[in-house]
N, C-alpha and C. Protein backbone atom coordinates (compact mmCIF):
# COMPACT_ATOMS: atom_id res chain seq x y z
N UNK A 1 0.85 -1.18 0.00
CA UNK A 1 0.00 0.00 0.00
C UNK A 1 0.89 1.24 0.00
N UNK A 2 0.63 2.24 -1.05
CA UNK A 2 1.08 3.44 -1.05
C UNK A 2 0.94 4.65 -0.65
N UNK A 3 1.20 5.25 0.07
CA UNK A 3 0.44 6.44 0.61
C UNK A 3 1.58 7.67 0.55
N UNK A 4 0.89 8.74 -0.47
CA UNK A 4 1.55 9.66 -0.76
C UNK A 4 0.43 10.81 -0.55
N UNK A 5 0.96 12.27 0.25
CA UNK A 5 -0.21 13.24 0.66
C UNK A 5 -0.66 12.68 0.89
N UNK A 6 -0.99 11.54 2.36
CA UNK A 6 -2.55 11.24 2.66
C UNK A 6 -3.10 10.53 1.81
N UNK A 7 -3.11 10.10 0.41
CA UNK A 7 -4.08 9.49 -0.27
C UNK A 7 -3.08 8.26 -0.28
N UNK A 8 -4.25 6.92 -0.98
CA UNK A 8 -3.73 5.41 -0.62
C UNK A 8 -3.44 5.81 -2.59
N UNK A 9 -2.45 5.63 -3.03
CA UNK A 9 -2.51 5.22 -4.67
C UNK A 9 -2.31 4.07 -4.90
N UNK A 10 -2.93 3.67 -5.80
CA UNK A 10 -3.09 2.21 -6.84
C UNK A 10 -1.80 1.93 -7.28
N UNK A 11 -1.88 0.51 -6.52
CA UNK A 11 -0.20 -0.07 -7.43
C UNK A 11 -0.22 -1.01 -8.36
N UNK A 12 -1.84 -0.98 -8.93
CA UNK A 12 -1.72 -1.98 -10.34
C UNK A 12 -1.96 -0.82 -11.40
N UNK A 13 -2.27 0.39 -11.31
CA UNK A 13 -2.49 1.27 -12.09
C UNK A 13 -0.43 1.54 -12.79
N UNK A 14 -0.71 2.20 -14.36
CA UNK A 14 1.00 2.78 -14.67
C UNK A 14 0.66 3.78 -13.81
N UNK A 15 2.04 4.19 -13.20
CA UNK A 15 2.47 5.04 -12.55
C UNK A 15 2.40 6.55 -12.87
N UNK A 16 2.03 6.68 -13.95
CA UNK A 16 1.62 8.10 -15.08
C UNK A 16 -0.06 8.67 -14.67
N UNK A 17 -0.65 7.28 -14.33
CA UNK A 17 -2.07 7.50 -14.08
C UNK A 17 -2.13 7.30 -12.60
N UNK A 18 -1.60 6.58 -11.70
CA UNK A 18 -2.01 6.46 -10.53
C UNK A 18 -1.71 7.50 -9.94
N UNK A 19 -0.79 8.73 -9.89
CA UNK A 19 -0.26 9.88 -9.33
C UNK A 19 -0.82 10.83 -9.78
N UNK A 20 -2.07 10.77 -10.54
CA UNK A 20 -3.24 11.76 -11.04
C UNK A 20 -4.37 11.39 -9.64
N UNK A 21 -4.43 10.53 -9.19
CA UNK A 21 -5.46 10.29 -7.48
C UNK A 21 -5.75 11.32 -7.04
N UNK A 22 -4.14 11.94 -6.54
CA UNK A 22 -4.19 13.32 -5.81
C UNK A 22 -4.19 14.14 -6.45
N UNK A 23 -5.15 14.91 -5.44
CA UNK A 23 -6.19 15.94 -5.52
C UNK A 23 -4.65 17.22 -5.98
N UNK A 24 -4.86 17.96 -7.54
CA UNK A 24 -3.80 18.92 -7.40
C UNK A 24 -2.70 18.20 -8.39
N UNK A 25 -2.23 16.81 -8.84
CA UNK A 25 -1.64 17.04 -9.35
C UNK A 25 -2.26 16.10 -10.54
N UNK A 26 -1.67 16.20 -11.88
CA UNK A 26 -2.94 16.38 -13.22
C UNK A 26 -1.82 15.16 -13.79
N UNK A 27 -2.06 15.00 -14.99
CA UNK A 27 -1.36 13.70 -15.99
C UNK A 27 -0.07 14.94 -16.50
N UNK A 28 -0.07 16.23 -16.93
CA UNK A 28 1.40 16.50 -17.15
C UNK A 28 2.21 16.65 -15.72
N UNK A 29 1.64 16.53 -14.92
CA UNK A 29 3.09 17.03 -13.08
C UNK A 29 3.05 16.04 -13.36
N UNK A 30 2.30 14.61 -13.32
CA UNK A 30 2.94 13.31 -13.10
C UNK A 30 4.03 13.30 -13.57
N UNK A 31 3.87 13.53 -15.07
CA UNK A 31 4.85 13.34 -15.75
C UNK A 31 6.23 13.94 -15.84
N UNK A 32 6.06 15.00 -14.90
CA UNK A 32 7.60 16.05 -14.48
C UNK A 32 7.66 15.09 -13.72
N UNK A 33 6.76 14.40 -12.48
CA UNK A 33 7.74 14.49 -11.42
C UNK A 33 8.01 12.71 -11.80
N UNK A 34 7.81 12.15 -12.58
CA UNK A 34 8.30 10.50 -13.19
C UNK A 34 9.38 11.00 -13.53
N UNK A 35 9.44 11.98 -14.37
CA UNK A 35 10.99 11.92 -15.41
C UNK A 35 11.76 12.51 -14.33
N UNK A 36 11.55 13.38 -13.66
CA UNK A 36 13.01 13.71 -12.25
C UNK A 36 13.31 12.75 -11.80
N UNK A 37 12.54 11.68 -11.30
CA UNK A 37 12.60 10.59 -10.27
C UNK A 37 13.44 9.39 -11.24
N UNK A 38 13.18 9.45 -12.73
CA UNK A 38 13.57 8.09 -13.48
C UNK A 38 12.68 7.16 -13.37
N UNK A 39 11.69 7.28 -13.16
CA UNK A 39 10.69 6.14 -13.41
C UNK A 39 10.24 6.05 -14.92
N UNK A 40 10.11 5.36 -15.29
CA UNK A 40 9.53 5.42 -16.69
C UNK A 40 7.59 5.02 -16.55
N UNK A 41 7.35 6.21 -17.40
CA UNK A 41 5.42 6.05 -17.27
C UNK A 41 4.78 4.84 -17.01
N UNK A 42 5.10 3.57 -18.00
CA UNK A 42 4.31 2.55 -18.18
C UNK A 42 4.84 1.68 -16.93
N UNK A 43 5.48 1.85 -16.02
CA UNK A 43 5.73 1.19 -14.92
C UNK A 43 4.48 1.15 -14.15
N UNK A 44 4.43 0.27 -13.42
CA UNK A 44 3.54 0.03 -12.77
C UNK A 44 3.83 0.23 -11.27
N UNK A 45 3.73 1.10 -10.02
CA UNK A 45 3.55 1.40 -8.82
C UNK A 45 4.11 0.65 -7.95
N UNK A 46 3.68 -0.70 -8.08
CA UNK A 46 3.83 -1.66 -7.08
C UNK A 46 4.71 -2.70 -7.20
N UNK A 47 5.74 -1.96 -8.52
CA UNK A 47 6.83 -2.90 -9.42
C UNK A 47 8.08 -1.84 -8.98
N UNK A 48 8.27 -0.65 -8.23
CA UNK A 48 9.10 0.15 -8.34
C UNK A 48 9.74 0.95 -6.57
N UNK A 49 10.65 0.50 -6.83
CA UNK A 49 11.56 0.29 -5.36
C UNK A 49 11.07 1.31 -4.12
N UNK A 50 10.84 0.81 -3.20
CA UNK A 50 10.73 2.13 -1.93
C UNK A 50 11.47 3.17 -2.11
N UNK A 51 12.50 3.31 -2.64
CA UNK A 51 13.10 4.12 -2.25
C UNK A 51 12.78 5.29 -3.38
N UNK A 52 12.82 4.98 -4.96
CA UNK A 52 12.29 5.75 -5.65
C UNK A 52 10.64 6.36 -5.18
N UNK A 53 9.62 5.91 -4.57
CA UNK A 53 8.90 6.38 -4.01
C UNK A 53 8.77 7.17 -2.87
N UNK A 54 9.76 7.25 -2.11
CA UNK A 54 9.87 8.20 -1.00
C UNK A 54 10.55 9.35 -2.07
N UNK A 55 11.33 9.45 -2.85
CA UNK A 55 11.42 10.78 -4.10
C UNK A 55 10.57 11.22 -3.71
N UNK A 56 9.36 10.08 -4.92
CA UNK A 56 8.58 10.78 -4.95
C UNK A 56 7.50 11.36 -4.16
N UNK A 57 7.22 11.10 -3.05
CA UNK A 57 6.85 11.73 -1.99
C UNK A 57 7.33 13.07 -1.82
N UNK A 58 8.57 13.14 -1.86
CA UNK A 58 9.62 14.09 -1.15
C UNK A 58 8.84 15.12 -2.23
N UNK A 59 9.36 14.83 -3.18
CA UNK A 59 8.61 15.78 -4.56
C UNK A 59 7.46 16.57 -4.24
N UNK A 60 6.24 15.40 -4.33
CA UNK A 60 5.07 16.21 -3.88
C UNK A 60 4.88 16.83 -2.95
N UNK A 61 5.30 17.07 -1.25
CA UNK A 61 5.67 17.16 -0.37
C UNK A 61 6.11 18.43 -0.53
N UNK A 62 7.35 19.20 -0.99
CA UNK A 62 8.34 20.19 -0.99
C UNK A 62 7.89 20.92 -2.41
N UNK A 63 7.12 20.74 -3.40
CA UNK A 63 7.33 21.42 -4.61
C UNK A 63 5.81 21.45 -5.28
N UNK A 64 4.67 20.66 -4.49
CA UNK A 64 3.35 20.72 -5.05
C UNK A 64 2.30 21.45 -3.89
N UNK A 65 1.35 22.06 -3.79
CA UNK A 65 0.48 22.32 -2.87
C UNK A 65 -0.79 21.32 -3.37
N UNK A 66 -0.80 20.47 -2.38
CA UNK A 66 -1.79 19.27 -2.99
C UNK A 66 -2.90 19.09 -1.73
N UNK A 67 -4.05 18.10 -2.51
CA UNK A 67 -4.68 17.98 -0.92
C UNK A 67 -5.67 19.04 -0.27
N UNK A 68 -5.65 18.77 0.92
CA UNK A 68 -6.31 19.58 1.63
C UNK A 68 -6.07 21.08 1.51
N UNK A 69 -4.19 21.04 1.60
CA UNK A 69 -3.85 22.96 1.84
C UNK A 69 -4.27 23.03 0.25
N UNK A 70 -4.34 22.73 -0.51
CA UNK A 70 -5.27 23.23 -2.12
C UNK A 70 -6.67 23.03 -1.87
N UNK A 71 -7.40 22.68 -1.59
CA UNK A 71 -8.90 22.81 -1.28
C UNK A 71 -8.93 24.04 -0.45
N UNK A 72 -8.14 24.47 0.50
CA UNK A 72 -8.64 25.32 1.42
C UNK A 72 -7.92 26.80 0.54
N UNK A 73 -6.87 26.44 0.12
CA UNK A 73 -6.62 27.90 -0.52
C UNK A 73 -7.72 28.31 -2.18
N UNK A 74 -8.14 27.15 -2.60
CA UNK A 74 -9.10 27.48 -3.61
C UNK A 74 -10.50 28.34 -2.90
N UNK A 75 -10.85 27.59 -1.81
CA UNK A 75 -12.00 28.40 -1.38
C UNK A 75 -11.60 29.60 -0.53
N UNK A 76 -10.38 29.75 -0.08
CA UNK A 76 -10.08 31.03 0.32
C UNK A 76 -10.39 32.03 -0.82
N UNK A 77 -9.63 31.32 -1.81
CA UNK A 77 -9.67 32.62 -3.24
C UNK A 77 -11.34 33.12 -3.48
N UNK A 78 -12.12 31.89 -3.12
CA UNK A 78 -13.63 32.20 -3.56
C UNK A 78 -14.57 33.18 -2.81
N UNK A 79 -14.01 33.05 -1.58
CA UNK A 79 -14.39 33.53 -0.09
C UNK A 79 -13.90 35.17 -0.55
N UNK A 80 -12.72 35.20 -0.99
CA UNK A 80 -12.14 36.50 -1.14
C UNK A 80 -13.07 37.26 -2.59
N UNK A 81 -13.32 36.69 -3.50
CA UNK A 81 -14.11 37.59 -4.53
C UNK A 81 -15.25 37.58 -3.93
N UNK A 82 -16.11 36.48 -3.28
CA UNK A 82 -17.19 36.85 -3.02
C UNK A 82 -17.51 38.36 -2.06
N UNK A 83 -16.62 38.24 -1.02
CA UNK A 83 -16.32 39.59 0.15
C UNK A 83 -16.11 40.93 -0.67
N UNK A 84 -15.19 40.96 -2.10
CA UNK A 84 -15.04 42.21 -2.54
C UNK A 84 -15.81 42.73 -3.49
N UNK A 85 -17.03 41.49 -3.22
CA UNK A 85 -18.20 41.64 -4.46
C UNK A 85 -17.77 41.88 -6.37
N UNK A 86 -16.97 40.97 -6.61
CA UNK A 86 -16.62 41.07 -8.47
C UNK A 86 -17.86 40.45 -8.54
N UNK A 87 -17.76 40.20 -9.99
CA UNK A 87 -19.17 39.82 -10.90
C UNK A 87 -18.69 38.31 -10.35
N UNK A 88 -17.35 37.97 -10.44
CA UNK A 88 -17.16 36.52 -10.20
C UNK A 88 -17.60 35.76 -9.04
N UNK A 89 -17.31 36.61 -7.72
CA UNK A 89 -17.96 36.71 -6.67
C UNK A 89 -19.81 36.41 -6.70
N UNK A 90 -19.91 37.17 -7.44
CA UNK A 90 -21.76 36.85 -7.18
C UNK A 90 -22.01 35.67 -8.19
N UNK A 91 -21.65 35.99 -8.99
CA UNK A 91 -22.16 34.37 -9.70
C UNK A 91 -21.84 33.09 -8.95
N UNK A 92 -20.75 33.14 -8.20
CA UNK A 92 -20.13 31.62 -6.96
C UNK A 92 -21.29 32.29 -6.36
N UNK A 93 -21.81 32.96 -5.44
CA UNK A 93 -22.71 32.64 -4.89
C UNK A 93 -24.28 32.90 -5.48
N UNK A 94 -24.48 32.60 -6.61
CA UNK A 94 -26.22 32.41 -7.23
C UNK A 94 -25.84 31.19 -7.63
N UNK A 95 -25.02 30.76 -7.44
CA UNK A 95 -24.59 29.16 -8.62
C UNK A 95 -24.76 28.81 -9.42
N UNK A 96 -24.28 30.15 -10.35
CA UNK A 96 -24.08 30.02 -11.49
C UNK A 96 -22.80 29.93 -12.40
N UNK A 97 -22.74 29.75 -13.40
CA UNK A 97 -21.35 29.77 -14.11
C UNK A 97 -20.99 31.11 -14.23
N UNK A 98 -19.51 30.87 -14.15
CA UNK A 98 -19.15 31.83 -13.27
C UNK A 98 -17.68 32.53 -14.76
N UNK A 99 -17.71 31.97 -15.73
CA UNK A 99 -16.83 31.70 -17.09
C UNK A 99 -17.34 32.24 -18.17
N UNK A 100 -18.58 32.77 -18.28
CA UNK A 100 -19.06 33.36 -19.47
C UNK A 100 -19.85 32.08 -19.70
N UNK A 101 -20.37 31.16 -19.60
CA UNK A 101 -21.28 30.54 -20.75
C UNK A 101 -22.33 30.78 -20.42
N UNK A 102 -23.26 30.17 -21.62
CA UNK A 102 -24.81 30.64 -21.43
C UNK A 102 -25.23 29.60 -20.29
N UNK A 103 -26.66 30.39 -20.06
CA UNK A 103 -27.06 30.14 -19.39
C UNK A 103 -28.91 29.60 -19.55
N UNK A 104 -29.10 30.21 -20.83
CA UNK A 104 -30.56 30.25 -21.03
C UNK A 104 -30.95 28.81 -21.24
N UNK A 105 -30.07 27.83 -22.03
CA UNK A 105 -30.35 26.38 -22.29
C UNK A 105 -29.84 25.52 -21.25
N UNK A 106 -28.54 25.87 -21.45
CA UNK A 106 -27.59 24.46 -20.97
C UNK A 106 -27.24 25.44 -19.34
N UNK A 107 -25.80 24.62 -19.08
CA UNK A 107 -25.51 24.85 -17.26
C UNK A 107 -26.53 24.16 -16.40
N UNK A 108 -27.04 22.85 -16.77
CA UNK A 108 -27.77 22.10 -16.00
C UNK A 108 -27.32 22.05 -14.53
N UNK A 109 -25.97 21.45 -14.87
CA UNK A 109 -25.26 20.94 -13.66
C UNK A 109 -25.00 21.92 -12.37
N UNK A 110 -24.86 23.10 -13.10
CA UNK A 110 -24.82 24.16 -12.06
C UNK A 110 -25.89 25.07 -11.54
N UNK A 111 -27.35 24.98 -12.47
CA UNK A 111 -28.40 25.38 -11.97
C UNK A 111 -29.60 24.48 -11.49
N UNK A 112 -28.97 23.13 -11.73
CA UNK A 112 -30.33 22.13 -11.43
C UNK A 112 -31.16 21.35 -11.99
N UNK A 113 -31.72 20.77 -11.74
CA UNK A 113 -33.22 20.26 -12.50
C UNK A 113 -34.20 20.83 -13.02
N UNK A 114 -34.37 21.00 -14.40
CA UNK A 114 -35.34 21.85 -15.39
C UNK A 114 -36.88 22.59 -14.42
N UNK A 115 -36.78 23.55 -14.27
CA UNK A 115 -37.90 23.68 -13.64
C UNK A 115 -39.21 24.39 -14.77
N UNK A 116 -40.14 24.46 -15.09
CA UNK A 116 -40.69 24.92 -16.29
C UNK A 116 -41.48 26.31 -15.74
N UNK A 117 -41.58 27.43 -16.19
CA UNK A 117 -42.52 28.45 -15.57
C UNK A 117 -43.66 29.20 -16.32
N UNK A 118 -44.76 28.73 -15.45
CA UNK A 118 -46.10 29.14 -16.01
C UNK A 118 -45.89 30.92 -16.27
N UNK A 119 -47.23 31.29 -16.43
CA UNK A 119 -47.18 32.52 -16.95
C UNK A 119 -47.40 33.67 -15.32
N UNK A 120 -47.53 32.68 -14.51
CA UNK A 120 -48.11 33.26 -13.52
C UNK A 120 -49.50 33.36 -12.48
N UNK A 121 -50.46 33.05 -14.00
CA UNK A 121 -51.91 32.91 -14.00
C UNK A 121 -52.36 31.74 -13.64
N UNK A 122 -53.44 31.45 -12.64
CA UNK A 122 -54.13 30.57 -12.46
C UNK A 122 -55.10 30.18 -14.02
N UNK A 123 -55.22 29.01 -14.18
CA UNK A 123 -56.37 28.80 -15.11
C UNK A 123 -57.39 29.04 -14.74
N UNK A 124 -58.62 29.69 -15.93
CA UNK A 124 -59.99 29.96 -15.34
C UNK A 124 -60.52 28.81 -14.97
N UNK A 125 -61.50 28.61 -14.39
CA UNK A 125 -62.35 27.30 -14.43
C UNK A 125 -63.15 26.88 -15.22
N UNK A 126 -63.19 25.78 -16.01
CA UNK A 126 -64.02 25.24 -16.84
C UNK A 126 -65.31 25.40 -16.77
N UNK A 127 -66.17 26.33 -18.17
CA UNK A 127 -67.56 26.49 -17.80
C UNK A 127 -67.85 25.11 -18.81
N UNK A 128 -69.28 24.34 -18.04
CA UNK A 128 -69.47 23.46 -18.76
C UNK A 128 -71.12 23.68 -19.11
């Protein structure tokens, strides 16, 4: 079992993809921090010596902000536009997209489940 930042990584996964887990670092850092270390991509995790893995620890550790202290400094940043009121600020809090896209069709995911809206009006009642 591997445990790098707190997270358990996969040691049947290549080593290119299993160091994408943690939260913060993406498929190109893997790939900086494989080629510093000498691992080659298609290796597999659980094929590659302790000691090259404490590297890479050391790596993420000293040269990435991963994890938790990146979750908390992302919502600091959010916390901070919302307080100085930008446009960016109010859209994080209506929950909406917050990037320019439309909004009139699509942005499901960020506004919800289709809601449909009447005109306002009650229907008359049926004269029979």
């Amino acid at each position: 079992m591997i445990r790098i930042a707190g997270v358990t990584i996969p040691e049947n996964k290549r080593a290119v993809v299993a160091l994408t887990v943690i939260t913060g670092i993406g498929l190109s850092t893997s790939k900086n921090i494989l080629s510093s270390v000498g691992i080659p991509e298609d290796e597999r995790l659980g094929k590659v010596a302790q000691s090259k893995i404490e590297q890479i620890r050391g790596i993420v550790e000293k040269e990435y902000v991963v994890e938790g202290d990146l979750r908390v400094e992302i919502n600091r940043n959010i916390k901070r536009l919302k307080d100085i009121n930008t446009y960016r600020g109010s859209r994080h809090i209506k929950n909406l997209p917050s990037r320019g896209q439309r909004t009139k069709t699509n942005a499901r995911t960020k506004r919800g489940r289709k809601v449909t809206v009447g005109s306002g009006r009650k229907k008359s009642a049926e004269k029979t």
